[in-house]
PDB file of N, CA and C in Angstrom:
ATOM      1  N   UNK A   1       0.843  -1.162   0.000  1.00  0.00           N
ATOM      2  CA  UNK A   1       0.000   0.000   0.000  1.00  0.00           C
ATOM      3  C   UNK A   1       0.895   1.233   0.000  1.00  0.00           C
ATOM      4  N   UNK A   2       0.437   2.344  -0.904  1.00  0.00           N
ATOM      5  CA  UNK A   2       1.460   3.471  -1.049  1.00  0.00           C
ATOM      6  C   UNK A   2       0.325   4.273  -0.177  1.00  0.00           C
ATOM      7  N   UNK A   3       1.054   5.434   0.388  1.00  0.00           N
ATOM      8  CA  UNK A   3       0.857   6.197   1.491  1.00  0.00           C
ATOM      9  C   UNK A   3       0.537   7.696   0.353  1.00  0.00           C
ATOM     10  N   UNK A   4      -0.394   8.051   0.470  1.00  0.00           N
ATOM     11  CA  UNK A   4      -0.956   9.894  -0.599  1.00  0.00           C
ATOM     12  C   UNK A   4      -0.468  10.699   0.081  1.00  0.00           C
ATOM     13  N   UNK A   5      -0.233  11.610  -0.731  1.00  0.00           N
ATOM     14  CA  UNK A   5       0.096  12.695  -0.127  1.00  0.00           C
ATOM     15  C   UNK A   5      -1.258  13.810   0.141  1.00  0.00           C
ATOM     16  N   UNK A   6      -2.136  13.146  -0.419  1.00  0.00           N
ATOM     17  CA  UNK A   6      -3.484  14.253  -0.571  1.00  0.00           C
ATOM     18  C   UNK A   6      -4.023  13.195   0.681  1.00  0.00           C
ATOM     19  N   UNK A   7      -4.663  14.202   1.627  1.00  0.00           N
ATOM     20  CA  UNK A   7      -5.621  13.607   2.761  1.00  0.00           C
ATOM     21  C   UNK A   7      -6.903  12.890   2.181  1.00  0.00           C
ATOM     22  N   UNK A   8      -7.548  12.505   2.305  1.00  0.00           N
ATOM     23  CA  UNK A   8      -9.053  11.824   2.179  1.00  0.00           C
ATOM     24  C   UNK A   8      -9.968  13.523   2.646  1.00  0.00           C
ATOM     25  N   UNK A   9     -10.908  12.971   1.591  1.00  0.00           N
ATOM     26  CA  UNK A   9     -11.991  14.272   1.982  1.00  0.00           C
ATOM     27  C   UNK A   9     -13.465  13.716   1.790  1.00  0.00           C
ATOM     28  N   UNK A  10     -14.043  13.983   3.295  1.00  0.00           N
ATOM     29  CA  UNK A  10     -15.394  13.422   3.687  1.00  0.00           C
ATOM     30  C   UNK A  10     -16.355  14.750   3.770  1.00  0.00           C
ATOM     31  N   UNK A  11     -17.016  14.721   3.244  1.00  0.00           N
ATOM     32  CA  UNK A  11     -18.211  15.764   3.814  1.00  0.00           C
ATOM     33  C   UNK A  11     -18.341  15.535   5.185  1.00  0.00           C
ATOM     34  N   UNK A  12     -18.635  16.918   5.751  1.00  0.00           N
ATOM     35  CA  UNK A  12     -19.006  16.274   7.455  1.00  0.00           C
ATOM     36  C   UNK A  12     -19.972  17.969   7.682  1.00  0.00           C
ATOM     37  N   UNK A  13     -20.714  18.059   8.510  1.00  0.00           N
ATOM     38  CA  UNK A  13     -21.516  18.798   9.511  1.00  0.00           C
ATOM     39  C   UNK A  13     -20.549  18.873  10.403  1.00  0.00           C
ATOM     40  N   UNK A  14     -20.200  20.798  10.539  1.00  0.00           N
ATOM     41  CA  UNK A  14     -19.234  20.658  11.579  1.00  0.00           C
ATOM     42  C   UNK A  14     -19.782  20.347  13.389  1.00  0.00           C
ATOM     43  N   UNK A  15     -19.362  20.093  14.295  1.00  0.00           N
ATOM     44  CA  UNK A  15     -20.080  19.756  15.328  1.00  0.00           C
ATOM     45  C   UNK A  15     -20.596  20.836  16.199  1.00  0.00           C
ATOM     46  N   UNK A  16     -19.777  22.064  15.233  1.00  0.00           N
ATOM     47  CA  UNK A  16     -20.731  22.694  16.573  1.00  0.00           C
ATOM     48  C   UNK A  16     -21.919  23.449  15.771  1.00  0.00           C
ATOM     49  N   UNK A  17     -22.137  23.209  14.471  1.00  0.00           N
ATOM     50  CA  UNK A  17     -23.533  23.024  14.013  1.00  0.00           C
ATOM     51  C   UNK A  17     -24.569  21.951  14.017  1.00  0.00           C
ATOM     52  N   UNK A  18     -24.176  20.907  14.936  1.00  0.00           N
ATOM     53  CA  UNK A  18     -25.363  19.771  14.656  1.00  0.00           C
ATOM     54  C   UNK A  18     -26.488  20.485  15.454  1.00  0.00           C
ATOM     55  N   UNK A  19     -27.907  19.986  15.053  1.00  0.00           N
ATOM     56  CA  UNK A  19     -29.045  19.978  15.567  1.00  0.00           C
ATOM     57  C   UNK A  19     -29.837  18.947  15.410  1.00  0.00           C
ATOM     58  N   UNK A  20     -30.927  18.820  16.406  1.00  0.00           N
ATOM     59  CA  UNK A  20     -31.996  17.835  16.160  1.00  0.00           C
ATOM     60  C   UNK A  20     -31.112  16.487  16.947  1.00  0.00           C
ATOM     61  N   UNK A  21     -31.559  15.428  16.000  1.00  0.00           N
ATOM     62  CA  UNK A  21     -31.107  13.928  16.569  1.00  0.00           C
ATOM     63  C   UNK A  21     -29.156  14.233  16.887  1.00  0.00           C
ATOM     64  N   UNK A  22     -28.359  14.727  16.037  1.00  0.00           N
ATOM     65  CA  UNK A  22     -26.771  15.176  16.259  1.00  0.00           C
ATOM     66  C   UNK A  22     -26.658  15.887  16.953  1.00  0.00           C
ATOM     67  N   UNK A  23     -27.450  16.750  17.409  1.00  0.00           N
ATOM     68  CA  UNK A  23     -27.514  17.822  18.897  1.00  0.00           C
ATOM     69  C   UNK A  23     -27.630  16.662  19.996  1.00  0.00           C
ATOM     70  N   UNK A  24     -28.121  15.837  20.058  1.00  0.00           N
ATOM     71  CA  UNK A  24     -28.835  14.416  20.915  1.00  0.00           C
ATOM     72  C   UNK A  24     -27.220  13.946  21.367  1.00  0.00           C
ATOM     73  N   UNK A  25     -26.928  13.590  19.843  1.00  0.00           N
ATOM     74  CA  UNK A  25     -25.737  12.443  20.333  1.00  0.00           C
ATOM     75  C   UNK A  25     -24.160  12.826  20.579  1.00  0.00           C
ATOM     76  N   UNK A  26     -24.343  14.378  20.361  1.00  0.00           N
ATOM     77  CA  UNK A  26     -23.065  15.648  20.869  1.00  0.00           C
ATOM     78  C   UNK A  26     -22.315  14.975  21.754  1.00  0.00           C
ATOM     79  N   UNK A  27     -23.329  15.213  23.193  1.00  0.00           N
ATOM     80  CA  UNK A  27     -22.884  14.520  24.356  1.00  0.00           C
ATOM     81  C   UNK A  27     -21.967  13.617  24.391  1.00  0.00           C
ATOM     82  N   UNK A  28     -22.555  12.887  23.840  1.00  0.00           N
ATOM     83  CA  UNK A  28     -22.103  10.891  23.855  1.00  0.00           C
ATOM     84  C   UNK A  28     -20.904  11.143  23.002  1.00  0.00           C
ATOM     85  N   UNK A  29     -20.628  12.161  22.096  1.00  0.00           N
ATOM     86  CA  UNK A  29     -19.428  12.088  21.175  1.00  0.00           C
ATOM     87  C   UNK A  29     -18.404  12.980  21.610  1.00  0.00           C
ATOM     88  N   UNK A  30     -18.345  13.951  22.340  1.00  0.00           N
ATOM     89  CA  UNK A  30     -17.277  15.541  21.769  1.00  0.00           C
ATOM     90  C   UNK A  30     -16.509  15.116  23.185  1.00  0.00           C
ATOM     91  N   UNK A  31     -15.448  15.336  23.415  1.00  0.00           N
ATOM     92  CA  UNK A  31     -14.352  14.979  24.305  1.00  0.00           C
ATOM     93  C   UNK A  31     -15.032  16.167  25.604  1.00  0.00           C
ATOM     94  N   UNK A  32     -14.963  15.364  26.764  1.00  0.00           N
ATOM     95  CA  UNK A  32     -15.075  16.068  28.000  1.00  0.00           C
ATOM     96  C   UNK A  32     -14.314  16.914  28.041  1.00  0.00           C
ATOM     97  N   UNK A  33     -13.442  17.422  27.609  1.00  0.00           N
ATOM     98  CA  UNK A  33     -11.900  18.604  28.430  1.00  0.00           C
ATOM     99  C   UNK A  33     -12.106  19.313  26.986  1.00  0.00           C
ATOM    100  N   UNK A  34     -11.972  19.406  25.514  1.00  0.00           N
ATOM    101  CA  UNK A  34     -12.403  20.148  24.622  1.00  0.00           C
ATOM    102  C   UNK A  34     -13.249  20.445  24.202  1.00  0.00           C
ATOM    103  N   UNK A  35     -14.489  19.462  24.033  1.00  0.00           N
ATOM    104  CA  UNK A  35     -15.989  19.389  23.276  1.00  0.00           C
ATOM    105  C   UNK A  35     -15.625  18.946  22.030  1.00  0.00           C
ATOM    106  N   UNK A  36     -14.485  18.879  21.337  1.00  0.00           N
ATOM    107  CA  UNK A  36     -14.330  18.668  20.013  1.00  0.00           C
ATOM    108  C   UNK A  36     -14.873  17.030  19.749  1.00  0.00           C
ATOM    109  N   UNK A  37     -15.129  16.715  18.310  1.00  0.00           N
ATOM    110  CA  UNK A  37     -15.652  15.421  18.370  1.00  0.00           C
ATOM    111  C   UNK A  37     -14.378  15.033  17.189  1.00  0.00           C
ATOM    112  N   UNK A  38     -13.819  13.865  17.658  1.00  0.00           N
ATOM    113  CA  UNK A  38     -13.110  13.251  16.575  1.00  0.00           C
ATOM    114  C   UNK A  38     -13.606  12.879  15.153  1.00  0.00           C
ATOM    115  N   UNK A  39     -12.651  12.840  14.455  1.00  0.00           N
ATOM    116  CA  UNK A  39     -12.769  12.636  13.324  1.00  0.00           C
ATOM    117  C   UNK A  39     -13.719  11.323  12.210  1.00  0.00           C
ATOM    118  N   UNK A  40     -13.132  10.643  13.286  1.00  0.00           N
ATOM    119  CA  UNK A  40     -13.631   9.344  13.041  1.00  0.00           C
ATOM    120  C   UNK A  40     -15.280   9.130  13.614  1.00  0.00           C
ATOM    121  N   UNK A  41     -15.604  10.243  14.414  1.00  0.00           N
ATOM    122  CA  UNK A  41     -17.262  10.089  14.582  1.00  0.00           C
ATOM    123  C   UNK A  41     -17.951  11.007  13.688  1.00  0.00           C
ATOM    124  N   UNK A  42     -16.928  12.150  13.273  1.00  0.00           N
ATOM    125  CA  UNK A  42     -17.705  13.189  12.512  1.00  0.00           C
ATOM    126  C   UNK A  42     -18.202  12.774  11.097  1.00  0.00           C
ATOM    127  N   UNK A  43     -17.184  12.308  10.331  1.00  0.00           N
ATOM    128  CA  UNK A  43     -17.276  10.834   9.246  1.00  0.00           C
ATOM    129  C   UNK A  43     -19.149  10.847   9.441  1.00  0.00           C
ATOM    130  N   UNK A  44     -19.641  10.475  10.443  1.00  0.00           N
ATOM    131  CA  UNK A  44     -21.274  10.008  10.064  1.00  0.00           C
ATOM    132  C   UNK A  44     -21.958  11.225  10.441  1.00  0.00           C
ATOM    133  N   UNK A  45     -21.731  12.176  10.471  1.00  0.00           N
ATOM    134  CA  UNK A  45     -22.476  13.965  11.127  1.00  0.00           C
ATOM    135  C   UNK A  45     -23.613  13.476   9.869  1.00  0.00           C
ATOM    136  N   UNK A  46     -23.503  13.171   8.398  1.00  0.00           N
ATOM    137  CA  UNK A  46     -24.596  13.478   6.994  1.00  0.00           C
ATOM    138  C   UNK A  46     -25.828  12.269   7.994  1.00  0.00           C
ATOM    139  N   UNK A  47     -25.634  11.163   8.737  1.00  0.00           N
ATOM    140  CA  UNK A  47     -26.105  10.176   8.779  1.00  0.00           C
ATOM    141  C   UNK A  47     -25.761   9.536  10.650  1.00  0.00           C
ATOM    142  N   UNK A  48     -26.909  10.049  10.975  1.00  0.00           N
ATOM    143  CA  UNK A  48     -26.841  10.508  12.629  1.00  0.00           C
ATOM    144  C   UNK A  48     -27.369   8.547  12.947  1.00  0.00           C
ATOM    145  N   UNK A  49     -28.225   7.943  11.997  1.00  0.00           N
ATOM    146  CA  UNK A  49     -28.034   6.651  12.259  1.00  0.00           C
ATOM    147  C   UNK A  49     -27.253   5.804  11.914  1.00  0.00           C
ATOM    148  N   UNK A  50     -26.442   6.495  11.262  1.00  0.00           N
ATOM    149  CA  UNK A  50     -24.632   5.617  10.782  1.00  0.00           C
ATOM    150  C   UNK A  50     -24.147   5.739  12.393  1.00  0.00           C
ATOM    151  N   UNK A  51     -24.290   7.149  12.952  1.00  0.00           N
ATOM    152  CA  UNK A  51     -23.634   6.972  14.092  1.00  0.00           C
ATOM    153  C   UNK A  51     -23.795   6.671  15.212  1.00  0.00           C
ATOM    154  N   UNK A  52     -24.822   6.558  15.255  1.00  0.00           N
ATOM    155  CA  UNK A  52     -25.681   5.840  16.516  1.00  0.00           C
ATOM    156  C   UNK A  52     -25.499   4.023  16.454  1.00  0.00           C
ATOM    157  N   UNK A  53     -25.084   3.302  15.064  1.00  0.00           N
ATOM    158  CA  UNK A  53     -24.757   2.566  14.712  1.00  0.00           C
ATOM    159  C   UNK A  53     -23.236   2.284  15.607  1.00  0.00           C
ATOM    160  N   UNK A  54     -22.123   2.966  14.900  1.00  0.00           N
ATOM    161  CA  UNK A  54     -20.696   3.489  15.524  1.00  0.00           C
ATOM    162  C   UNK A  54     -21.065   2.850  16.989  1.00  0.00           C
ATOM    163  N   UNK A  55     -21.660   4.100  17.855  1.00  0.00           N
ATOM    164  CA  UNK A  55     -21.500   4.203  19.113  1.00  0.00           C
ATOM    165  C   UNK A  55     -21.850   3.082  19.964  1.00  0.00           C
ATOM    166  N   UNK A  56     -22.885   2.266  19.029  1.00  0.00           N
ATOM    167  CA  UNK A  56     -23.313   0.919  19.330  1.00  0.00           C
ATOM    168  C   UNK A  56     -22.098  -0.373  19.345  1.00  0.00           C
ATOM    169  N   UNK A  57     -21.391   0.152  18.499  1.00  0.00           N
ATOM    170  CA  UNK A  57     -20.590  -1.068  18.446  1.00  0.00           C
ATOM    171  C   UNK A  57     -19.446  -0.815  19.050  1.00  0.00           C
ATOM    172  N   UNK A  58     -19.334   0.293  19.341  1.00  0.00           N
ATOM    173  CA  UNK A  58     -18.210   0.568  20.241  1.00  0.00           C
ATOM    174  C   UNK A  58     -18.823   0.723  21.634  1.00  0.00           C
ATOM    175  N   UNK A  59     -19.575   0.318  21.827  1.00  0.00           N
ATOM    176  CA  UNK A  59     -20.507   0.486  23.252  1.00  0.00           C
ATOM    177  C   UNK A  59     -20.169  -1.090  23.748  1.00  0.00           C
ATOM    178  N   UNK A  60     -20.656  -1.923  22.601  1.00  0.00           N
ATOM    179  CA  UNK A  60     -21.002  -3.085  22.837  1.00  0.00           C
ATOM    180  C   UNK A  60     -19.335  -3.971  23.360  1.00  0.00           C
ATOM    181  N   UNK A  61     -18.643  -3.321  22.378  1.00  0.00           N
ATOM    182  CA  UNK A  61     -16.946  -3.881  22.524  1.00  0.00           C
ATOM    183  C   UNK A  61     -16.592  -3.888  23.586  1.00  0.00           C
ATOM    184  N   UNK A  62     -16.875  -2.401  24.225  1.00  0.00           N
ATOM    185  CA  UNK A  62     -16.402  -2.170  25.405  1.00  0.00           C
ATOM    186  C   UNK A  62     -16.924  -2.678  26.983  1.00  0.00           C
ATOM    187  N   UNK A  63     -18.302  -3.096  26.366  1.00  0.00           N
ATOM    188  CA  UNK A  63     -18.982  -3.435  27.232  1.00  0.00           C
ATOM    189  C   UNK A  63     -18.987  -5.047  27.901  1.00  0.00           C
ATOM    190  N   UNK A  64     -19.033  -5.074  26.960  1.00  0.00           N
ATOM    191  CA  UNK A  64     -18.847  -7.126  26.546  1.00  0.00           C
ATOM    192  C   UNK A  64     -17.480  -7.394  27.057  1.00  0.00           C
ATOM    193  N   UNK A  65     -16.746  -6.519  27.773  1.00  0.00           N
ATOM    194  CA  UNK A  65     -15.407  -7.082  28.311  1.00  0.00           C
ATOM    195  C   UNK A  65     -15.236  -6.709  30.003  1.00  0.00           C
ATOM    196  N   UNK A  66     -16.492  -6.895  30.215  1.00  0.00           N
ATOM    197  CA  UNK A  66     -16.255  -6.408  32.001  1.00  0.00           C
ATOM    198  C   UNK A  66     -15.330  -7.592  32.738  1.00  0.00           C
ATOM    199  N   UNK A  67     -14.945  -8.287  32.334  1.00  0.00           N
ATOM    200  CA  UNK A  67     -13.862  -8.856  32.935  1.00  0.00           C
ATOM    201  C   UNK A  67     -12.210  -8.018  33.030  1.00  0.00           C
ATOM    202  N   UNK A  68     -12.454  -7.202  32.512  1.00  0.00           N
ATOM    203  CA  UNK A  68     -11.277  -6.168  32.325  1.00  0.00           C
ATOM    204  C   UNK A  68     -11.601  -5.029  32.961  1.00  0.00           C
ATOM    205  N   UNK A  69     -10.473  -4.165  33.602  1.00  0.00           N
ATOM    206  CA  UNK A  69     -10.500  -2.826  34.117  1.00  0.00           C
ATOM    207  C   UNK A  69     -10.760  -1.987  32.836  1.00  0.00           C
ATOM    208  N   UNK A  70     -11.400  -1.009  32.492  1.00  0.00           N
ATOM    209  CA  UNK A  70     -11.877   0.469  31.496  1.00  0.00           C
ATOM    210  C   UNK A  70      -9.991   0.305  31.124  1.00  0.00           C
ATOM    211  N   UNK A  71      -9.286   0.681  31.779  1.00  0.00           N
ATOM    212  CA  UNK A  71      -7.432   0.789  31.316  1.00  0.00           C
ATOM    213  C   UNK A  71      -6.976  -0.251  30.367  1.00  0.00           C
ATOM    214  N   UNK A  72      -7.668  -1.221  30.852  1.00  0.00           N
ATOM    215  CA  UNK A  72      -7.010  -2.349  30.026  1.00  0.00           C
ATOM    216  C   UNK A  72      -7.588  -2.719  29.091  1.00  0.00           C
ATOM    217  N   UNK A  73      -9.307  -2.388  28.443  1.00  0.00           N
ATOM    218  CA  UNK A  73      -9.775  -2.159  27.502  1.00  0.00           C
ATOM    219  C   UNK A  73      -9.121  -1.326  26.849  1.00  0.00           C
ATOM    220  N   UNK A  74      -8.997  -0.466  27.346  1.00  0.00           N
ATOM    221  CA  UNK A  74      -8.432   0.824  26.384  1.00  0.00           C
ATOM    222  C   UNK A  74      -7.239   0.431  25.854  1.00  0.00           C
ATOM    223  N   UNK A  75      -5.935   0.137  26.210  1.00  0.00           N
ATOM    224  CA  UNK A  75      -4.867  -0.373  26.220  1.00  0.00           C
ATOM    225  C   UNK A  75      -5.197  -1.794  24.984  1.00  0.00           C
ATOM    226  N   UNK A  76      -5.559  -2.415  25.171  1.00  0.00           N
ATOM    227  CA  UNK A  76      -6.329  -3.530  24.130  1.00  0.00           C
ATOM    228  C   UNK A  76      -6.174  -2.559  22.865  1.00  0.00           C
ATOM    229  N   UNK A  77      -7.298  -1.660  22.969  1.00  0.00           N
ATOM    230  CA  UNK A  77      -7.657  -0.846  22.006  1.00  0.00           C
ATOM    231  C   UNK A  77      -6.698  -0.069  21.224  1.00  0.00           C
ATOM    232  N   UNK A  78      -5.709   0.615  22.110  1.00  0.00           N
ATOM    233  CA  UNK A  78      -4.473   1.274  21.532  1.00  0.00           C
ATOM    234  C   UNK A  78      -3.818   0.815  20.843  1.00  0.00           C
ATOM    235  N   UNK A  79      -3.420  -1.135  21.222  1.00  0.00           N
ATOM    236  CA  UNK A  79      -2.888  -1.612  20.723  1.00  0.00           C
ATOM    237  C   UNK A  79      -3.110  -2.354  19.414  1.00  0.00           C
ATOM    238  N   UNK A  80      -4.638  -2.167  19.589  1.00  0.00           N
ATOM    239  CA  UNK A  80      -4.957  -2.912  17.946  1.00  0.00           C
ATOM    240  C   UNK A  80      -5.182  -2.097  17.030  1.00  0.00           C
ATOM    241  N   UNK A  81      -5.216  -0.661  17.704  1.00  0.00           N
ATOM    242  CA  UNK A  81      -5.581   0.317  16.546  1.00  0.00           C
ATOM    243  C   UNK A  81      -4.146   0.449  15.948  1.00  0.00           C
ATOM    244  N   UNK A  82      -2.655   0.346  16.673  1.00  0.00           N
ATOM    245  CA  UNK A  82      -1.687   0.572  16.261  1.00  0.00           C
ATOM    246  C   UNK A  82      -1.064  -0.706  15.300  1.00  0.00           C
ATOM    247  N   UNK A  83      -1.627  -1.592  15.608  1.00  0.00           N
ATOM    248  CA  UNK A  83      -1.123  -3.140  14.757  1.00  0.00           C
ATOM    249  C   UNK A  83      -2.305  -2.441  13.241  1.00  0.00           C
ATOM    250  N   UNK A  84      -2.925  -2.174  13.081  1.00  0.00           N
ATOM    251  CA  UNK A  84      -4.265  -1.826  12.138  1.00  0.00           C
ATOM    252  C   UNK A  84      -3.489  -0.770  11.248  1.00  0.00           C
ATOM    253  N   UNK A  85      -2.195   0.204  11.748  1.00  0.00           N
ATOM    254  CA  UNK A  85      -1.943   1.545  11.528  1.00  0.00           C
ATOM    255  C   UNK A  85      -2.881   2.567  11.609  1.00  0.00           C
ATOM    256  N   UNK A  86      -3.762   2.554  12.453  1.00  0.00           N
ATOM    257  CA  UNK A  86      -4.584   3.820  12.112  1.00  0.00           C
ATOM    258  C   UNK A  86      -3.354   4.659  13.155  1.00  0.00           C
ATOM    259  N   UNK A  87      -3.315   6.239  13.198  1.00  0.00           N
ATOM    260  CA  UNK A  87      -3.084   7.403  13.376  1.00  0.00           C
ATOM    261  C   UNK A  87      -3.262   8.193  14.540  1.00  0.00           C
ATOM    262  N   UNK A  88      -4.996   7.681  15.044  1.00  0.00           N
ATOM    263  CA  UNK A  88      -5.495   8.199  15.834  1.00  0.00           C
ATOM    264  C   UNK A  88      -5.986   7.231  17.458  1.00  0.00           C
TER     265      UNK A  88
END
């Protein structure tokens, strides 16, 4: 796989214009200490049940592992996002 030099370009609703059902799911998305919402949730801003979808399955991942401390989920997570190469 060759690496672009041009970024990817998604349409997105910026977040601090959502309203209606994306005003709803703000909360559940934009970082406690900034409000900003990552990238990777904004991706579904056109399609608020794409992301309610998202949050589901990342609800469920996280959830479905209560045999683990929240740290060591996360840590899981860091680590497969980094074997995956994602960035973020």
């Amino acid at each position: 796989m060759t690496e672009s030099s041009e970024p990817a370009w998604i349409e997105t609703v910026p977040a601090e214009a959502w309203t209606g059902e994306l005003a709803e799911l703000r909360g559940t998305c934009a970082d406690r200490e900034t409000g900003k919402v990552d990238h990777v949730l904004l991706v579904h801003s056109l399609n608020p049940r794409g992301l309610r979808g998202h949050l589901a399955v990342y609800g469920a991942a996280m959830a479905g592992t209560r045999g683990l401390r929240k740290v060591d989920r996360e840590l899981i997570a860091l680590s497969v996002s980094q074997l995956n190469g994602c960035h973020y």
